[in-house]
Protein backbone atom coordinates (compact mmCIF):
# COMPACT_ATOMS: atom_id res chain seq x y z
CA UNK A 1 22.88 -7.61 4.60
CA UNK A 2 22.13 -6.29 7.73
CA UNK A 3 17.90 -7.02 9.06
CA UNK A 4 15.64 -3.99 8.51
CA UNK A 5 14.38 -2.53 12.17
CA UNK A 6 11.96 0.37 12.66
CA UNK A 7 13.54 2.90 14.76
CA UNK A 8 11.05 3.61 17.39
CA UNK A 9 13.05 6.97 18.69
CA UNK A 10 10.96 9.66 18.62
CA UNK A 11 14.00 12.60 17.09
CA UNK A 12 12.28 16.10 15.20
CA UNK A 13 14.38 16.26 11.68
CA UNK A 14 14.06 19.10 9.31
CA UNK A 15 11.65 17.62 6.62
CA UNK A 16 10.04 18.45 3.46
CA UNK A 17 6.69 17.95 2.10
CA UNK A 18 6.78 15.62 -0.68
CA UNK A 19 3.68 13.88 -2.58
CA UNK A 20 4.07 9.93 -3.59
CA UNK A 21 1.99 7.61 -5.05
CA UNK A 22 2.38 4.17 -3.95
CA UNK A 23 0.72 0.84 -5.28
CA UNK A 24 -2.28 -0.54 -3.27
CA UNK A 25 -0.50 -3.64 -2.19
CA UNK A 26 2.62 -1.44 -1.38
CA UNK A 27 0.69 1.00 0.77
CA UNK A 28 -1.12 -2.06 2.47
CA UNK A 29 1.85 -3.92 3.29
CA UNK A 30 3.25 0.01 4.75
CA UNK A 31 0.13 0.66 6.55
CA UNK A 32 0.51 -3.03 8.47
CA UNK A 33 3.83 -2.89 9.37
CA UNK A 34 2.93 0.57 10.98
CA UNK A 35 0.27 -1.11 12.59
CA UNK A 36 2.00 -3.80 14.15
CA UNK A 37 5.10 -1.37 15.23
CA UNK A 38 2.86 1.25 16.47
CA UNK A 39 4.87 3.66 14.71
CA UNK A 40 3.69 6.19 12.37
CA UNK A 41 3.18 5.48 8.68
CA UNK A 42 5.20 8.50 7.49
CA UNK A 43 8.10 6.71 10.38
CA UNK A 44 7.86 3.65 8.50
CA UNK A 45 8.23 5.10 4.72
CA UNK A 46 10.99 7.09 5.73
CA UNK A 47 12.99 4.18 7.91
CA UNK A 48 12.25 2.06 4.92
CA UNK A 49 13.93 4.29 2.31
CA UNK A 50 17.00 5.09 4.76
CA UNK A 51 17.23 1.24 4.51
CA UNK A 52 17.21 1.39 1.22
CA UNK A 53 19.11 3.68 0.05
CA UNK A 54 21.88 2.18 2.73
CA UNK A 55 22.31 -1.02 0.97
CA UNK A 56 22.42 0.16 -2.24
C-alpha cells in the first residue's frame, strides 16, 4: 500500500460545505498532523479521505 503524503499544493477545487463530527482523539491526532505539515486542517481531512477512499 502506497505511504500516505499531505499534498502541500495549494489548487482551488469546487467544494461543498459539509458538517462532521469527529472523536476527540481523532480530531487531536488531525489537528497535529496539520500542525506539523503546516497545512490546513480542512487540507489534511480531505487528503486523508482521498487516501482513503483510494485504497479501498
Amino acid at each position: 500500500m502506497a505511504k500516505f503524503k499531505i499534498d502541500k499544493d495549494k489548487v482551488k477545487a469546487k467544494t461543498i460545505n459539509r458538517t462532521i463530527r469527529l472523536k476527540e482523539a481523532t480530531f487531536n491526532k488531525l489537528m497535529k498532523l496539520s500542525e506539523e505539515s503546516g497545512v490546513s486542517f480542512n487540507k489534511v481531512v480531505q487528503e486523508c479521505i482521498e487516501y482513503s477512499l483510494s485504497h479501498m
